[in-house]
C-alpha atoms as a PDB file:
ATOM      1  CA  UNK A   1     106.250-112.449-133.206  1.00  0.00           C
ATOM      2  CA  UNK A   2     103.671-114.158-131.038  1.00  0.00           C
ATOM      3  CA  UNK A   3     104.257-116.693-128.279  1.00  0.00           C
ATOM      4  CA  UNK A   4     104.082-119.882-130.164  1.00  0.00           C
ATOM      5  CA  UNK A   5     106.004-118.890-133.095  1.00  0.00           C
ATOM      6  CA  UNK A   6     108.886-117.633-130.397  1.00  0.00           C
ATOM      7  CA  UNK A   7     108.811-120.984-128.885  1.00  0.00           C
ATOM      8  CA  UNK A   8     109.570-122.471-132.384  1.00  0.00           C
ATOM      9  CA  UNK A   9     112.287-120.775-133.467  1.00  0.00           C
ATOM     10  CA  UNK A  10     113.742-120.980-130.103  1.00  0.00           C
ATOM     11  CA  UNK A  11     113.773-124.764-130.213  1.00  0.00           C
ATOM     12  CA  UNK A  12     114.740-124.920-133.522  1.00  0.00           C
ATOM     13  CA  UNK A  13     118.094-123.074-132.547  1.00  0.00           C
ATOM     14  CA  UNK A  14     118.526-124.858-129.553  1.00  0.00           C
ATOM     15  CA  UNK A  15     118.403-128.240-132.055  1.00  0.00           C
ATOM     16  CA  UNK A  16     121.171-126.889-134.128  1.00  0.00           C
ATOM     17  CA  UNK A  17     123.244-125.151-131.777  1.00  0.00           C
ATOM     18  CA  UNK A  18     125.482-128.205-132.141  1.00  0.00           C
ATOM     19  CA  UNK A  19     125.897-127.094-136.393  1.00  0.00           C
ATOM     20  CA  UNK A  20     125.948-123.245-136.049  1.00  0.00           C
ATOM     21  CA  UNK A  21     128.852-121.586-135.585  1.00  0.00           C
ATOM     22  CA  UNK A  22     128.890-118.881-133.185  1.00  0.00           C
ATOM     23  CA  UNK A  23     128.467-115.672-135.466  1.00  0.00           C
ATOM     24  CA  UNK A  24     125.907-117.313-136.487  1.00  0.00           C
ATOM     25  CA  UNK A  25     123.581-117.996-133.839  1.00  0.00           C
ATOM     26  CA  UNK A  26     124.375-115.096-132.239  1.00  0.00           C
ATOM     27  CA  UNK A  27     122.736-113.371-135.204  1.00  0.00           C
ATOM     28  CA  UNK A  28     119.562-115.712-134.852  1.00  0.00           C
ATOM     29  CA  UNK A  29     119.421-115.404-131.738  1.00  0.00           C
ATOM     30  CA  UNK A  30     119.707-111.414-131.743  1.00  0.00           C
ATOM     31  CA  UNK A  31     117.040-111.043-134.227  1.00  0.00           C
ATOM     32  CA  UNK A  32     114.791-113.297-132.408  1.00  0.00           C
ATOM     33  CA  UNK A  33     115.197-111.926-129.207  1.00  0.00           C
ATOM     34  CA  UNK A  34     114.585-108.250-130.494  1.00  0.00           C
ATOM     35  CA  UNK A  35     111.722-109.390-132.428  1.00  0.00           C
ATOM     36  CA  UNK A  36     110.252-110.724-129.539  1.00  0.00           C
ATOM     37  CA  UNK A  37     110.710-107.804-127.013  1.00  0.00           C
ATOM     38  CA  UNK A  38     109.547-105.207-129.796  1.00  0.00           C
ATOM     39  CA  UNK A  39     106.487-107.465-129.522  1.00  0.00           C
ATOM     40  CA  UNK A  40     105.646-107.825-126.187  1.00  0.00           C
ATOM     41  CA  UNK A  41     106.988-104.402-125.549  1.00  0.00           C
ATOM     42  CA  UNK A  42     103.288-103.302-126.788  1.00  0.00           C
ATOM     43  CA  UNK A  43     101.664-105.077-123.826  1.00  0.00           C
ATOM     44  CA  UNK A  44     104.204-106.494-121.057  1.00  0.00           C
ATOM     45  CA  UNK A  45     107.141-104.483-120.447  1.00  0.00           C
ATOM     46  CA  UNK A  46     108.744-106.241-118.251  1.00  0.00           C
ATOM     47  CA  UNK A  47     108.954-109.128-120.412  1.00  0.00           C
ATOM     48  CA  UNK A  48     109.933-107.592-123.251  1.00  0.00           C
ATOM     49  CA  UNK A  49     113.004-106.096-121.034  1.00  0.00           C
ATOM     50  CA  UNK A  50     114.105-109.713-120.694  1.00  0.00           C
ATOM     51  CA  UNK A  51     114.476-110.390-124.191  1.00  0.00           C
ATOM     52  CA  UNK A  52     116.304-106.708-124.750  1.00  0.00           C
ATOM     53  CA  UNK A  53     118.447-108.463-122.288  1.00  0.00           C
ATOM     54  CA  UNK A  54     119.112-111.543-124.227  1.00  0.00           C
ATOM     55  CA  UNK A  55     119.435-109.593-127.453  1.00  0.00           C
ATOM     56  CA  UNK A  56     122.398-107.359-125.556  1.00  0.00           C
ATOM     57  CA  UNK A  57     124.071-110.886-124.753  1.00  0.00           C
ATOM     58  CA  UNK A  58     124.048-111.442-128.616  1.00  0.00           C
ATOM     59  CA  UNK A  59     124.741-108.225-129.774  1.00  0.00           C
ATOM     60  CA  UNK A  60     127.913-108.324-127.359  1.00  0.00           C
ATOM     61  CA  UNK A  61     129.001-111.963-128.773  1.00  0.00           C
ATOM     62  CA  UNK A  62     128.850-110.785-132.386  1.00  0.00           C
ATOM     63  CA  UNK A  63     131.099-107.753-131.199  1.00  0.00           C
ATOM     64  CA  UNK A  64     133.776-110.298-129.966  1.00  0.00           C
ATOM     65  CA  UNK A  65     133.753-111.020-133.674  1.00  0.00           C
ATOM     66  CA  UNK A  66     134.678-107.728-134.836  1.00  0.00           C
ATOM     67  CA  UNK A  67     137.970-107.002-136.640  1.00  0.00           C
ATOM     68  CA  UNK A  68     138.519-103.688-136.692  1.00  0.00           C
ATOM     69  CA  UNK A  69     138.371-100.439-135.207  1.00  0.00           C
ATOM     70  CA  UNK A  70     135.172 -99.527-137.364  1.00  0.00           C
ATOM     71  CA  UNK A  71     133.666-102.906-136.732  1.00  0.00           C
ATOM     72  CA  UNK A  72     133.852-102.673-133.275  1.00  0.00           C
ATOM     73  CA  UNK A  73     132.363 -99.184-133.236  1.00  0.00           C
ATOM     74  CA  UNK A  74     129.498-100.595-135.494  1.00  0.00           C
ATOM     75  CA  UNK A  75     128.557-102.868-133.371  1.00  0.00           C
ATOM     76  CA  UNK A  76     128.773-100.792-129.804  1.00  0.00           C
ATOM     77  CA  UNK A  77     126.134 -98.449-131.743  1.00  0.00           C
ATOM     78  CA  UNK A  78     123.936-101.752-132.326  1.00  0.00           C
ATOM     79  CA  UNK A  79     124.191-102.366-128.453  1.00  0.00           C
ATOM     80  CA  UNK A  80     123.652 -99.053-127.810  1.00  0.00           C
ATOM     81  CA  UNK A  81     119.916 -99.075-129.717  1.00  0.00           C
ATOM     82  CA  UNK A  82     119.251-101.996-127.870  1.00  0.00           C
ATOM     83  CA  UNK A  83     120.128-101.050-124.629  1.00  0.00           C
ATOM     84  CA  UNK A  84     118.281 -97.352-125.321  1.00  0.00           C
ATOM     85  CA  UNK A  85     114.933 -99.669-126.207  1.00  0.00           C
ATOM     86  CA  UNK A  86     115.279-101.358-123.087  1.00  0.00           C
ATOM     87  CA  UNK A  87     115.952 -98.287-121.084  1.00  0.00           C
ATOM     88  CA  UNK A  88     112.869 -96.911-122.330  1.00  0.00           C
ATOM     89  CA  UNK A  89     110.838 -99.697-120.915  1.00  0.00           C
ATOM     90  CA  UNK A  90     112.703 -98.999-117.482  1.00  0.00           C
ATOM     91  CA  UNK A  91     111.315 -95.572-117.718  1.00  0.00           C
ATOM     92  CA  UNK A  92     107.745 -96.355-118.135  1.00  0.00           C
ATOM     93  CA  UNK A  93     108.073 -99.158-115.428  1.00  0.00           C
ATOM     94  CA  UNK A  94     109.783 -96.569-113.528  1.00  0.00           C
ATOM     95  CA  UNK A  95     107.000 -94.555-113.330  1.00  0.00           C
ATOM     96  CA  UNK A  96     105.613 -97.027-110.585  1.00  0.00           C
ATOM     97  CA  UNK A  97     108.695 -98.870-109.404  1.00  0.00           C
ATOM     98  CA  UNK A  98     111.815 -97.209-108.046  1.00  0.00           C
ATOM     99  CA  UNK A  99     113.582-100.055-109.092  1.00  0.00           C
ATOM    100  CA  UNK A 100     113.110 -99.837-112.409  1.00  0.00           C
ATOM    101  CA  UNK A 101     113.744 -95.953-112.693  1.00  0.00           C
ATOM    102  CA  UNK A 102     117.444 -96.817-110.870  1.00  0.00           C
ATOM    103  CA  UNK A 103     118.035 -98.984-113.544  1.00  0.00           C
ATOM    104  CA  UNK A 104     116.924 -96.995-116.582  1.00  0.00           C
ATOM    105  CA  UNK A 105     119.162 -94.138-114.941  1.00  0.00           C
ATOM    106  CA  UNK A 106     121.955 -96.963-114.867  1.00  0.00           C
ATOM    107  CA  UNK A 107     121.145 -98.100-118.748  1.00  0.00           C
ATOM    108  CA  UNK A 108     121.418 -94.586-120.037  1.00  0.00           C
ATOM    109  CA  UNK A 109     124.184 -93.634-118.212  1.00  0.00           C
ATOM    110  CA  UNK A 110     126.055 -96.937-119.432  1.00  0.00           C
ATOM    111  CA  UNK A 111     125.268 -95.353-122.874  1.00  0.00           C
ATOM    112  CA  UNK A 112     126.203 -91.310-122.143  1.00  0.00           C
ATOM    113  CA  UNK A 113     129.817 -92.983-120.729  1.00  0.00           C
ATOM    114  CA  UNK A 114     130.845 -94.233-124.035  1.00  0.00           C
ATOM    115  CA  UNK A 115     134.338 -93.458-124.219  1.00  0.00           C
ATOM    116  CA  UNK A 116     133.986 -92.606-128.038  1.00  0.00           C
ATOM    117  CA  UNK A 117     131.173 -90.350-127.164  1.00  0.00           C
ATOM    118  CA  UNK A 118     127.889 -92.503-129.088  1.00  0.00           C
ATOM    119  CA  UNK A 119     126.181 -92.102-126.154  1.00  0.00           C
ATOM    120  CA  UNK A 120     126.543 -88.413-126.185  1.00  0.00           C
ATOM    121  CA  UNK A 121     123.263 -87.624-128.073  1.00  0.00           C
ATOM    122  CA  UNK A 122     121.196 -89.372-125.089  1.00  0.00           C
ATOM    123  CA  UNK A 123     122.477 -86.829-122.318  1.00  0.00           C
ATOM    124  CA  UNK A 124     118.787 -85.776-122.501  1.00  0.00           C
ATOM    125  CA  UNK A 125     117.592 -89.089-122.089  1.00  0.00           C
ATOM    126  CA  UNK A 126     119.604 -89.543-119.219  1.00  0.00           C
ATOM    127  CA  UNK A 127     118.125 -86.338-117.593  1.00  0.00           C
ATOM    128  CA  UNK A 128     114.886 -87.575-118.294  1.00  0.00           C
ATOM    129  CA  UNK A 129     115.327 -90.655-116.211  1.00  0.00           C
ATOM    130  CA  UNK A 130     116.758 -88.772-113.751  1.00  0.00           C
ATOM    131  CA  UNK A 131     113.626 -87.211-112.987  1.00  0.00           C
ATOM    132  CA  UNK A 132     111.415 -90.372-112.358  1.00  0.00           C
ATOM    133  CA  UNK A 133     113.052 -90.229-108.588  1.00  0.00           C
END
């Protein structure tokens, strides 16, 4: 999704915010947002880490909506994707900034600590980061 097109759809849920109930435009807005960052993650990193961050907010509303043990699980997994895209991004920015390998060292461990153990298969990834420092 380019620039312009973003913009659009962006207005046109900020227009009816006021009609959409929550669920709902936290889905828009989480398939917007990771629409967007998959985009610009082909050219600007750290822009597309921004919207990874705004799909997270999203992802973690529609989890507030979950009623059930399975639900809930569901949708820390769909965080968890998210959060491993972004991570990713703080890698390859890492390779340059310090900053940014600290935090995709942070991300994945967020992930790895899952107290259900999803974040188990990214022990690797975690390692990985590790070594940018």
């Amino acid at each position: 999704m380019d620039e312009a097109a973003y913009r659009r759809e962006l207005a046109r849920l900020e227009a009816e915010r006021g009609t959409l109930g929550a669920w709902e435009l936290a889905g828009r807005t989480l398939a917007l947002e990771r629409s967007r960052a998959a985009r610009l993650a082909e050219t600007d990193d750290a822009r597309a880490v921004e919207h990874y961050l705004a799909a997270e907010d999203a992802q973690r509303t529609l989890g507030t909506f979950a009623t059930g043990s399975g639900e809930g699980l569901a949708s820390m997994a769909a965080l968890y994707a998210i959060m491993a895209d972004r991570a990713r991004l703080h890698e390859r920015l890492g390779r340059t900034d310090a900053a940014q390998a600290a935090l995709a060292v942070e991300t994945w461990q967020t992930i790895v600590d899952d107290p259900n153990g999803q974040g188990l298969p990214h022990q690797r990834d975690l390692e990985r980061a590790r070594g940018l420092g």
